[in-house]
PDB file of N, CA and C in Angstrom:
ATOM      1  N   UNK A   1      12.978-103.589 126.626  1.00  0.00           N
ATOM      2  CA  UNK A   1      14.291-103.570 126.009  1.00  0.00           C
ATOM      3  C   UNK A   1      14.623-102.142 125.600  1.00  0.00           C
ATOM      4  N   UNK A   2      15.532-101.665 125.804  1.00  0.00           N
ATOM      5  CA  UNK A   2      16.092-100.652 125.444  1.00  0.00           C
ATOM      6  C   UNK A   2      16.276-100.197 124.018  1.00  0.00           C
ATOM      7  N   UNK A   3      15.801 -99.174 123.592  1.00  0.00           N
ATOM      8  CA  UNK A   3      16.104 -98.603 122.014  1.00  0.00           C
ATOM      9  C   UNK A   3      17.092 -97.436 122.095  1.00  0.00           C
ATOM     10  N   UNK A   4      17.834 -97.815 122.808  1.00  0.00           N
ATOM     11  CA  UNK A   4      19.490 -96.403 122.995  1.00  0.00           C
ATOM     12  C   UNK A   4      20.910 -96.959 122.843  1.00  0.00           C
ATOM     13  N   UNK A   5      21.447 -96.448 121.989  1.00  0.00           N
ATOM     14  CA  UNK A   5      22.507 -96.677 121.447  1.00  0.00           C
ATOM     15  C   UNK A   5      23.732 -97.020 122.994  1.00  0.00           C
ATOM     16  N   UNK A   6      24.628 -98.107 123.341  1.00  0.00           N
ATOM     17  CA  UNK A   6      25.556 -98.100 124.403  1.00  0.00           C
ATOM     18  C   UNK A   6      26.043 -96.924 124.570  1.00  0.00           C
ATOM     19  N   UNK A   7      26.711 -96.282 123.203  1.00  0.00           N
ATOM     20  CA  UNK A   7      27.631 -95.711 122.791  1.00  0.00           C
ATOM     21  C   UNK A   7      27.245 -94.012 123.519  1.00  0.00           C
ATOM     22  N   UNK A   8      26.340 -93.784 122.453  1.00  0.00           N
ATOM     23  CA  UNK A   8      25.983 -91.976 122.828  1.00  0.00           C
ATOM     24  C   UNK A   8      24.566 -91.833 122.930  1.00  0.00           C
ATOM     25  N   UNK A   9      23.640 -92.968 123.168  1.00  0.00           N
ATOM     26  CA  UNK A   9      22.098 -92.294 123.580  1.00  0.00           C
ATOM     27  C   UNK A   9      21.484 -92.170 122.106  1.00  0.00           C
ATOM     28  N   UNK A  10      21.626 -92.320 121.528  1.00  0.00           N
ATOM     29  CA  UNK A  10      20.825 -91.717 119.978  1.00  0.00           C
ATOM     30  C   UNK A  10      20.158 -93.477 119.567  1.00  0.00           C
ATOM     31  N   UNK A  11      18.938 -93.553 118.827  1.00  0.00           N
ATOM     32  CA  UNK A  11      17.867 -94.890 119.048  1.00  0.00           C
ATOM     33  C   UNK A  11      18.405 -95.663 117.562  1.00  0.00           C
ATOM     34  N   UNK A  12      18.752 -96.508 118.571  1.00  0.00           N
ATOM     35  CA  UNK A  12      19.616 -97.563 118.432  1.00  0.00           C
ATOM     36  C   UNK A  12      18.892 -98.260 116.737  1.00  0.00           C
ATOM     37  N   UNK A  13      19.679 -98.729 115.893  1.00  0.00           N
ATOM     38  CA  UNK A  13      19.516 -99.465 114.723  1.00  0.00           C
ATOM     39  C   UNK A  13      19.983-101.207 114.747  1.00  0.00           C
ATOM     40  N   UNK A  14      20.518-101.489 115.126  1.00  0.00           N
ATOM     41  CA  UNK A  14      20.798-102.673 116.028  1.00  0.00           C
ATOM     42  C   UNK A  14      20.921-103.561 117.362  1.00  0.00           C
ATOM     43  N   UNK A  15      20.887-104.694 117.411  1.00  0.00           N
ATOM     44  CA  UNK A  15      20.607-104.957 119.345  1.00  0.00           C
ATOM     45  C   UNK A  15      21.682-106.280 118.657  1.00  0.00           C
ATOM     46  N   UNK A  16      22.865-106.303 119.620  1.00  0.00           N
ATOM     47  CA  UNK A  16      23.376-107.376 120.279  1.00  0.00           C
ATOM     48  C   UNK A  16      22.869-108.747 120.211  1.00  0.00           C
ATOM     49  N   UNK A  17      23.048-109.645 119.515  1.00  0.00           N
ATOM     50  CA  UNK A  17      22.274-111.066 119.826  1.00  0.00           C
ATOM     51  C   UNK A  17      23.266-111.939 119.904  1.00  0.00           C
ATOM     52  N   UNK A  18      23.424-112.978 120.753  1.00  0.00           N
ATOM     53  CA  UNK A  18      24.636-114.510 121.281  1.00  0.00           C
ATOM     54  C   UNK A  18      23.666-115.450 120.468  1.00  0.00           C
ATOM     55  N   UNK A  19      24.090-115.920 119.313  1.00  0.00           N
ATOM     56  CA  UNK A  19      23.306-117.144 118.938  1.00  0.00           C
ATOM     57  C   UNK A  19      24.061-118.087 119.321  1.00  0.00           C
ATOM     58  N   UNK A  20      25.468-118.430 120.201  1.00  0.00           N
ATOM     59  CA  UNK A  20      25.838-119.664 120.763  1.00  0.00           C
ATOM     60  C   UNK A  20      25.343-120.322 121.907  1.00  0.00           C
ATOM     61  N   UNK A  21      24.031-119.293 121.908  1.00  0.00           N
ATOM     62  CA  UNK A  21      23.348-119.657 123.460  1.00  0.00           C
ATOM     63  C   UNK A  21      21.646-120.280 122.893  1.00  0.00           C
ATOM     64  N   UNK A  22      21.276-120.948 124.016  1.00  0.00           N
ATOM     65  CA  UNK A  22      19.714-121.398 123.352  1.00  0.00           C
ATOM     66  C   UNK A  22      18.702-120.962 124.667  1.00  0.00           C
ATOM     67  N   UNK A  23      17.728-120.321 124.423  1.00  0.00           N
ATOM     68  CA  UNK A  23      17.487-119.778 123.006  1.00  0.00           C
ATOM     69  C   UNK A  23      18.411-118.641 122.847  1.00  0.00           C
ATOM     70  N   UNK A  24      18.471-117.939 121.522  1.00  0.00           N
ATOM     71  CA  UNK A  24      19.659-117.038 121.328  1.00  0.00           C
ATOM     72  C   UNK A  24      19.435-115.577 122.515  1.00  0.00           C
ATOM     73  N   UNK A  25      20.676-114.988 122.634  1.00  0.00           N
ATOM     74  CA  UNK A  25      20.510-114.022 123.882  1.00  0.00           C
ATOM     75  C   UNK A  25      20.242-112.593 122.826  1.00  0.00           C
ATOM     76  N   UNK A  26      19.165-111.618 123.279  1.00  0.00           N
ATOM     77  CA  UNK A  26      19.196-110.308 122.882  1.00  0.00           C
ATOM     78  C   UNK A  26      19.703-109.344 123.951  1.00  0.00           C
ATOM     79  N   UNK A  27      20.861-108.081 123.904  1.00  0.00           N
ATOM     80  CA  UNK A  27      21.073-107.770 124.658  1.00  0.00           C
ATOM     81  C   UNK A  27      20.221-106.754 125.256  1.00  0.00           C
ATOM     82  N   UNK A  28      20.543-106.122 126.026  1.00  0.00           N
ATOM     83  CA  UNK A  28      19.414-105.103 126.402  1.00  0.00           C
ATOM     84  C   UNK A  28      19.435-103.600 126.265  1.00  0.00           C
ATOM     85  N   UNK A  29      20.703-103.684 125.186  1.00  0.00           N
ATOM     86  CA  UNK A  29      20.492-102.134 124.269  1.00  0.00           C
ATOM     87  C   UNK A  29      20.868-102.734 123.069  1.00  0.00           C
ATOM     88  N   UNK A  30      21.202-101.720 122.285  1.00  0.00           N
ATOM     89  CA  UNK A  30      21.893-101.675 120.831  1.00  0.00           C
ATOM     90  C   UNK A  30      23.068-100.752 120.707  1.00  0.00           C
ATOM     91  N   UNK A  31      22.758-100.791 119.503  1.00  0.00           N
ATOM     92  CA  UNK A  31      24.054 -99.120 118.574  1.00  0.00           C
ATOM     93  C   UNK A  31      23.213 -99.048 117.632  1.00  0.00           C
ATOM     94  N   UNK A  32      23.302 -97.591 117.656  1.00  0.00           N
ATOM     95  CA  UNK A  32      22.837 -96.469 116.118  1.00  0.00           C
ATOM     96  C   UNK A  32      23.745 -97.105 114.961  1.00  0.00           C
ATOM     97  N   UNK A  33      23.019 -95.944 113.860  1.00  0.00           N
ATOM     98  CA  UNK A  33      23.920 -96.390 113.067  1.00  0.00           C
ATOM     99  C   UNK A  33      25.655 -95.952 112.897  1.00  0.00           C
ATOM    100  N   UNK A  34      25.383 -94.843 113.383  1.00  0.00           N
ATOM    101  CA  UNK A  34      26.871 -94.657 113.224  1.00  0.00           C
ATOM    102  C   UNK A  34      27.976 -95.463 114.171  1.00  0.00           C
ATOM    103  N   UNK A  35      27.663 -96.029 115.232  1.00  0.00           N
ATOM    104  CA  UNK A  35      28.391 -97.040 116.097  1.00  0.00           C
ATOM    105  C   UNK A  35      28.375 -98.579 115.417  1.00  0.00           C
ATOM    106  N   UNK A  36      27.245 -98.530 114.598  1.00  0.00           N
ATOM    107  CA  UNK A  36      27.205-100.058 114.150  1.00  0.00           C
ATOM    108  C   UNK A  36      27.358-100.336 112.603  1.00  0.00           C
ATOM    109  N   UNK A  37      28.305 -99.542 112.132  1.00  0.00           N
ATOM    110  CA  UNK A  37      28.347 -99.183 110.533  1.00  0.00           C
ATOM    111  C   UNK A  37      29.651-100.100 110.811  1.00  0.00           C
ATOM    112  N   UNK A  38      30.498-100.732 109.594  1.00  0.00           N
ATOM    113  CA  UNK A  38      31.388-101.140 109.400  1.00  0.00           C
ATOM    114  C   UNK A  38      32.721-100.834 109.511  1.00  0.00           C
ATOM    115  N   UNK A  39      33.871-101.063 110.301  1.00  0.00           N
ATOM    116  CA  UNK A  39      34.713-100.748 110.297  1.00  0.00           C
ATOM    117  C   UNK A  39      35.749-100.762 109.533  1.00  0.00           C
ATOM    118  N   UNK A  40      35.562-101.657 108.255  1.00  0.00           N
ATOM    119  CA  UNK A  40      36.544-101.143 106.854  1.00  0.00           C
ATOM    120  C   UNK A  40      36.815 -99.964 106.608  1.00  0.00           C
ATOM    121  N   UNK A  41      37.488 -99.138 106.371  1.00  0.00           N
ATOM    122  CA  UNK A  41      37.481 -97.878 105.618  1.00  0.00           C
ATOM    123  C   UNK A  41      37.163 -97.896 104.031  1.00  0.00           C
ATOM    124  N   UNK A  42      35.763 -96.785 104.442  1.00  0.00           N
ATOM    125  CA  UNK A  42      34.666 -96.508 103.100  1.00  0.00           C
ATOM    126  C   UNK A  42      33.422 -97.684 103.252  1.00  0.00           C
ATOM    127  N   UNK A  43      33.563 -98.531 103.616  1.00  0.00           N
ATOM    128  CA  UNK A  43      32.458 -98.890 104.070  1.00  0.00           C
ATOM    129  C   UNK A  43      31.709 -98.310 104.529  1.00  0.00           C
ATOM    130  N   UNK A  44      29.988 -98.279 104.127  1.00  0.00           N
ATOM    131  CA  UNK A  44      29.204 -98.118 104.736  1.00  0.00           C
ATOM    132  C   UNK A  44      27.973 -98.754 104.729  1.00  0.00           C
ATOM    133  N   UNK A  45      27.985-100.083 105.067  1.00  0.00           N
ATOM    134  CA  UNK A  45      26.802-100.892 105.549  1.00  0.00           C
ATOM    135  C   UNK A  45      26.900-101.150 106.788  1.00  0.00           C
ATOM    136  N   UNK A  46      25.761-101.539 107.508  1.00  0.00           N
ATOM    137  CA  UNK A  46      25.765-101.903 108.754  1.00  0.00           C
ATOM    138  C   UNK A  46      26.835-103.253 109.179  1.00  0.00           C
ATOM    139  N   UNK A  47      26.864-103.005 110.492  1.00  0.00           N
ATOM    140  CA  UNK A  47      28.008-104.361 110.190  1.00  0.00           C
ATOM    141  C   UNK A  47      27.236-105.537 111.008  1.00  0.00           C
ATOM    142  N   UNK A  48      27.870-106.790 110.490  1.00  0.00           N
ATOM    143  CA  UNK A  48      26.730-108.237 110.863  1.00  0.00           C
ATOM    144  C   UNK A  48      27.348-108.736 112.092  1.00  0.00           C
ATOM    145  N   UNK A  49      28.463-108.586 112.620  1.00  0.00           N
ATOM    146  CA  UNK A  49      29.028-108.882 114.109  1.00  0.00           C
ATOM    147  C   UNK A  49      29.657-107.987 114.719  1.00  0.00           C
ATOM    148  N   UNK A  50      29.812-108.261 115.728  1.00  0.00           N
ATOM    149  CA  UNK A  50      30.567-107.397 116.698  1.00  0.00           C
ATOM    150  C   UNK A  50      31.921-108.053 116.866  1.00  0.00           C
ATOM    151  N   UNK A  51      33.298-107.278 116.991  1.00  0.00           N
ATOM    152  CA  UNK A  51      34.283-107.885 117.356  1.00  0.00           C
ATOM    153  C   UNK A  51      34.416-107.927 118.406  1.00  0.00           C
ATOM    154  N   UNK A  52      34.132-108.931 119.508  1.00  0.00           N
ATOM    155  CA  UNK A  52      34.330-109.422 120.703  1.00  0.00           C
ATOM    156  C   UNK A  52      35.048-108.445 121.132  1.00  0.00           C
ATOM    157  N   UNK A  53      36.492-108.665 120.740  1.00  0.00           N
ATOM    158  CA  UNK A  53      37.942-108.482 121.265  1.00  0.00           C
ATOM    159  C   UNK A  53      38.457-106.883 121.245  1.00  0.00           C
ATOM    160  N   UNK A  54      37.904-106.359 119.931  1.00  0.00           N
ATOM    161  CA  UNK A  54      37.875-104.816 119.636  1.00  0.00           C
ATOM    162  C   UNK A  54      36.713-103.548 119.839  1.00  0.00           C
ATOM    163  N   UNK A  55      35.445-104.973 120.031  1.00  0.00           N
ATOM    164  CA  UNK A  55      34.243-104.025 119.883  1.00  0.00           C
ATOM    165  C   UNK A  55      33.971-102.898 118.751  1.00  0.00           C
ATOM    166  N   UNK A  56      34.657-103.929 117.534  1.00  0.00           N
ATOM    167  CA  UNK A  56      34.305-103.143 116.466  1.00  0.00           C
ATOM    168  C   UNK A  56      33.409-104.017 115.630  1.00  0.00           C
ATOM    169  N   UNK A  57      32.248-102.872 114.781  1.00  0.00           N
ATOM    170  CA  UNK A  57      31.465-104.027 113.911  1.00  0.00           C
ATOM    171  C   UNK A  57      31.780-104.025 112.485  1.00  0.00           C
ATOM    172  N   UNK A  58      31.322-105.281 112.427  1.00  0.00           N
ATOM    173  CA  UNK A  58      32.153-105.642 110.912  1.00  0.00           C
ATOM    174  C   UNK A  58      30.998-106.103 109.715  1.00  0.00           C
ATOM    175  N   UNK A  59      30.568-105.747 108.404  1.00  0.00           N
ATOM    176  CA  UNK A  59      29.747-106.426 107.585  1.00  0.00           C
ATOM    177  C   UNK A  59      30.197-107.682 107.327  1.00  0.00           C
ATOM    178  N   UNK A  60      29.346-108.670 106.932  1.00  0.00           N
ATOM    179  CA  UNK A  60      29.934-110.140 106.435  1.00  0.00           C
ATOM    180  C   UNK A  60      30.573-109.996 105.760  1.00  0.00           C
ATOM    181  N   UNK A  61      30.670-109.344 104.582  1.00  0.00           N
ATOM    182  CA  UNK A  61      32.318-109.251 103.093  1.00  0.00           C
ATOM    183  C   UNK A  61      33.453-108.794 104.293  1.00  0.00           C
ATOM    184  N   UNK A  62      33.438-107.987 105.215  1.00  0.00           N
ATOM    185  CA  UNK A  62      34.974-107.520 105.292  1.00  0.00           C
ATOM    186  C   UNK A  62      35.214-108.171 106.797  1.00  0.00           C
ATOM    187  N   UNK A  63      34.407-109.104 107.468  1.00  0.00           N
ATOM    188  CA  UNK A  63      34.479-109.973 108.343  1.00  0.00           C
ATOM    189  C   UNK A  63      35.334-110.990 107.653  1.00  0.00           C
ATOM    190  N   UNK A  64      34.507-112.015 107.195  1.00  0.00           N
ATOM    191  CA  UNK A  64      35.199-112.817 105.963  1.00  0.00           C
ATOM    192  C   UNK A  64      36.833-112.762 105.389  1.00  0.00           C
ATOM    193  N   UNK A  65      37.706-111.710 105.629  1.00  0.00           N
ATOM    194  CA  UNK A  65      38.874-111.504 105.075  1.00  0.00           C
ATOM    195  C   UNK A  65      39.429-112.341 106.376  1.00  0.00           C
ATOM    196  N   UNK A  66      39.296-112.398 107.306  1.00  0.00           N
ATOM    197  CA  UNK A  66      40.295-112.422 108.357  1.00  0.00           C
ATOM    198  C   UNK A  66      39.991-114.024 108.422  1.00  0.00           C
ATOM    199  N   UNK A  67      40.818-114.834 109.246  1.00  0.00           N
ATOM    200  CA  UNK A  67      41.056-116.141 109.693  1.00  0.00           C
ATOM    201  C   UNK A  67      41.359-116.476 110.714  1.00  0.00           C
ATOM    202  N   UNK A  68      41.731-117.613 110.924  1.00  0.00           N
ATOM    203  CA  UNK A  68      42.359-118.544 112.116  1.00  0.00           C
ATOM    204  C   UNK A  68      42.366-117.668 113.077  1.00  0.00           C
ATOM    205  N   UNK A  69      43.326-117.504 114.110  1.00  0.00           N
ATOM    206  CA  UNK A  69      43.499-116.425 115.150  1.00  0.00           C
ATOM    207  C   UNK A  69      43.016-115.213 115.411  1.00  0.00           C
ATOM    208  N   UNK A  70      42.919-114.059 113.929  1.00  0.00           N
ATOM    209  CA  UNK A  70      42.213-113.034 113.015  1.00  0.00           C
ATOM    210  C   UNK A  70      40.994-113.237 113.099  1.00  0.00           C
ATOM    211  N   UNK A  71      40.206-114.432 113.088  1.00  0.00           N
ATOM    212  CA  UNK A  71      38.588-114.306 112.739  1.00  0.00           C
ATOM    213  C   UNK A  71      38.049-113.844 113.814  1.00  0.00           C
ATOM    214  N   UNK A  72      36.746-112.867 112.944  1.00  0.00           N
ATOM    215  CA  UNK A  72      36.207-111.859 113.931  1.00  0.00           C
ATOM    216  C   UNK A  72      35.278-112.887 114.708  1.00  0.00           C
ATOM    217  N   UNK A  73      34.840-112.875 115.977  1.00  0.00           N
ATOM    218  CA  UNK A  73      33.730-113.635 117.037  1.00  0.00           C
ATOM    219  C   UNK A  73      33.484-112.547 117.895  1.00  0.00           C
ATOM    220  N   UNK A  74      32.827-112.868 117.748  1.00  0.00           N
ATOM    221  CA  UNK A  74      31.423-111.927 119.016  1.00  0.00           C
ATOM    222  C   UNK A  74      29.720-112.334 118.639  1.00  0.00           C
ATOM    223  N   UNK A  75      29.117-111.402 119.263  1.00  0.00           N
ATOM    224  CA  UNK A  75      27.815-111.523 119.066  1.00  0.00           C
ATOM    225  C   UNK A  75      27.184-110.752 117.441  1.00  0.00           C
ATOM    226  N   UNK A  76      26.336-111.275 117.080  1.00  0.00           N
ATOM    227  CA  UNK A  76      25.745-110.819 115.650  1.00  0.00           C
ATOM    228  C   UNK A  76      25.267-109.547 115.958  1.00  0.00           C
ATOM    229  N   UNK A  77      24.800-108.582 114.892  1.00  0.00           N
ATOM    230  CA  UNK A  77      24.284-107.305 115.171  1.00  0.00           C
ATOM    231  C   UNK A  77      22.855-107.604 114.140  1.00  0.00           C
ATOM    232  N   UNK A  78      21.849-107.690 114.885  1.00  0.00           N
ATOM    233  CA  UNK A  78      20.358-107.754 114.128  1.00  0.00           C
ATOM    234  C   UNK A  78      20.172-106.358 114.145  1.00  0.00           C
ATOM    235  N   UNK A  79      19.232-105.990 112.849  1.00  0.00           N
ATOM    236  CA  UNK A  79      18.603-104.590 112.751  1.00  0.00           C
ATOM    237  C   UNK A  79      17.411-104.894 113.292  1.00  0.00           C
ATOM    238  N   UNK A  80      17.104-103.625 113.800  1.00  0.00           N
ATOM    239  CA  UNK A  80      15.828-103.386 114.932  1.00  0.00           C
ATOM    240  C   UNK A  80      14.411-103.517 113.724  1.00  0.00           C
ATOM    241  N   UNK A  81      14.896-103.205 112.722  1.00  0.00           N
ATOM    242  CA  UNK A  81      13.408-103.351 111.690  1.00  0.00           C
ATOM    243  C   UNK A  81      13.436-104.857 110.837  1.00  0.00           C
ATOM    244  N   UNK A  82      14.496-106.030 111.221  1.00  0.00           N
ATOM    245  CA  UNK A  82      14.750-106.692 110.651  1.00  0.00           C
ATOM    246  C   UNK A  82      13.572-107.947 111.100  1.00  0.00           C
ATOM    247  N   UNK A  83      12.826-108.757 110.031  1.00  0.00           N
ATOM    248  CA  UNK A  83      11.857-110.376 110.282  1.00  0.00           C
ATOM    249  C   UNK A  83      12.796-110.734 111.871  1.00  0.00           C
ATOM    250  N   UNK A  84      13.964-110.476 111.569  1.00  0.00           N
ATOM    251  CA  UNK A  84      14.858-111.602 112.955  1.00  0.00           C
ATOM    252  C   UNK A  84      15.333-111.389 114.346  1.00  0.00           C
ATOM    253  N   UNK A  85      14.729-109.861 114.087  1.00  0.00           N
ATOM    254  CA  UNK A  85      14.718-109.440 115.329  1.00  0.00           C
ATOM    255  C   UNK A  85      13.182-109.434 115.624  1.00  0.00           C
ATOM    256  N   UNK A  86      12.085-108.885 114.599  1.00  0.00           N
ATOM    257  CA  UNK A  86      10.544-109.447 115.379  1.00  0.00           C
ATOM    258  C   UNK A  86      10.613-110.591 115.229  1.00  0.00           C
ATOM    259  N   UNK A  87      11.443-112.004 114.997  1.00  0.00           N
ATOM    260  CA  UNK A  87      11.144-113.684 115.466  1.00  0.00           C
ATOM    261  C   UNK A  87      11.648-113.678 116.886  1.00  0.00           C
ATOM    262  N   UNK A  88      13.250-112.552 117.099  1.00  0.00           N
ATOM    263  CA  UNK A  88      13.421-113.190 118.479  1.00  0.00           C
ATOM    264  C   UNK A  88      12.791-112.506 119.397  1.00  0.00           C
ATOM    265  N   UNK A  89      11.879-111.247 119.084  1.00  0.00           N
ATOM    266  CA  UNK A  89      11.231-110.655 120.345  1.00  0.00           C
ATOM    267  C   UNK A  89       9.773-111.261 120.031  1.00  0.00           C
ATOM    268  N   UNK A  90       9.484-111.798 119.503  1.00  0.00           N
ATOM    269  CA  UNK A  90       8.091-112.429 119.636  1.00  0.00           C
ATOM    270  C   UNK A  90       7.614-113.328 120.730  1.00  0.00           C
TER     271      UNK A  90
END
């Protein structure tokens, strides 16, 4: 699996995961942090999904604002040092 950011090559802090799939899908890169930081302005935590539609990532608090039509979907963003990313590469 790849540890390089899609974006610009720099080792990646997150990997892509589809949990609407079984077993869940990991993709076969990531994003650093600066590609996978939150797209609120002033935010700066990592963000917990990807916006499908924008390919922007979003933390759960500022995901959460949006709704119906608005709600963010895509794939989750696991951290590479996270228990849940060593359960799904185990």
């Amino acid at each position: 699996m790849s540890t390089q950011c899609f974006n610009d090559g720099q080792p990646s802090a997150v990997v892509l995961v589809r949990e609407d799939v079984d077993p869940p899908h990991i993709s076969t890169g990531g994003l650093c942090t600066s590609c996978a930081t939150c797209t609120s302005p002033g935010c700066t935590e990592l963000g917990t999904i990807l916006d499908a539609e924008y390919e922007e990532p979003w933390c759960t608090r500022h995901a959460a604002q949006f709704s119906g039509d608005e709600a963010v979907h895509g794939p989750n963003l696991v951290p590479i040092n996270s228990d849940r990313y060593r359960e799904l590469t185990s």
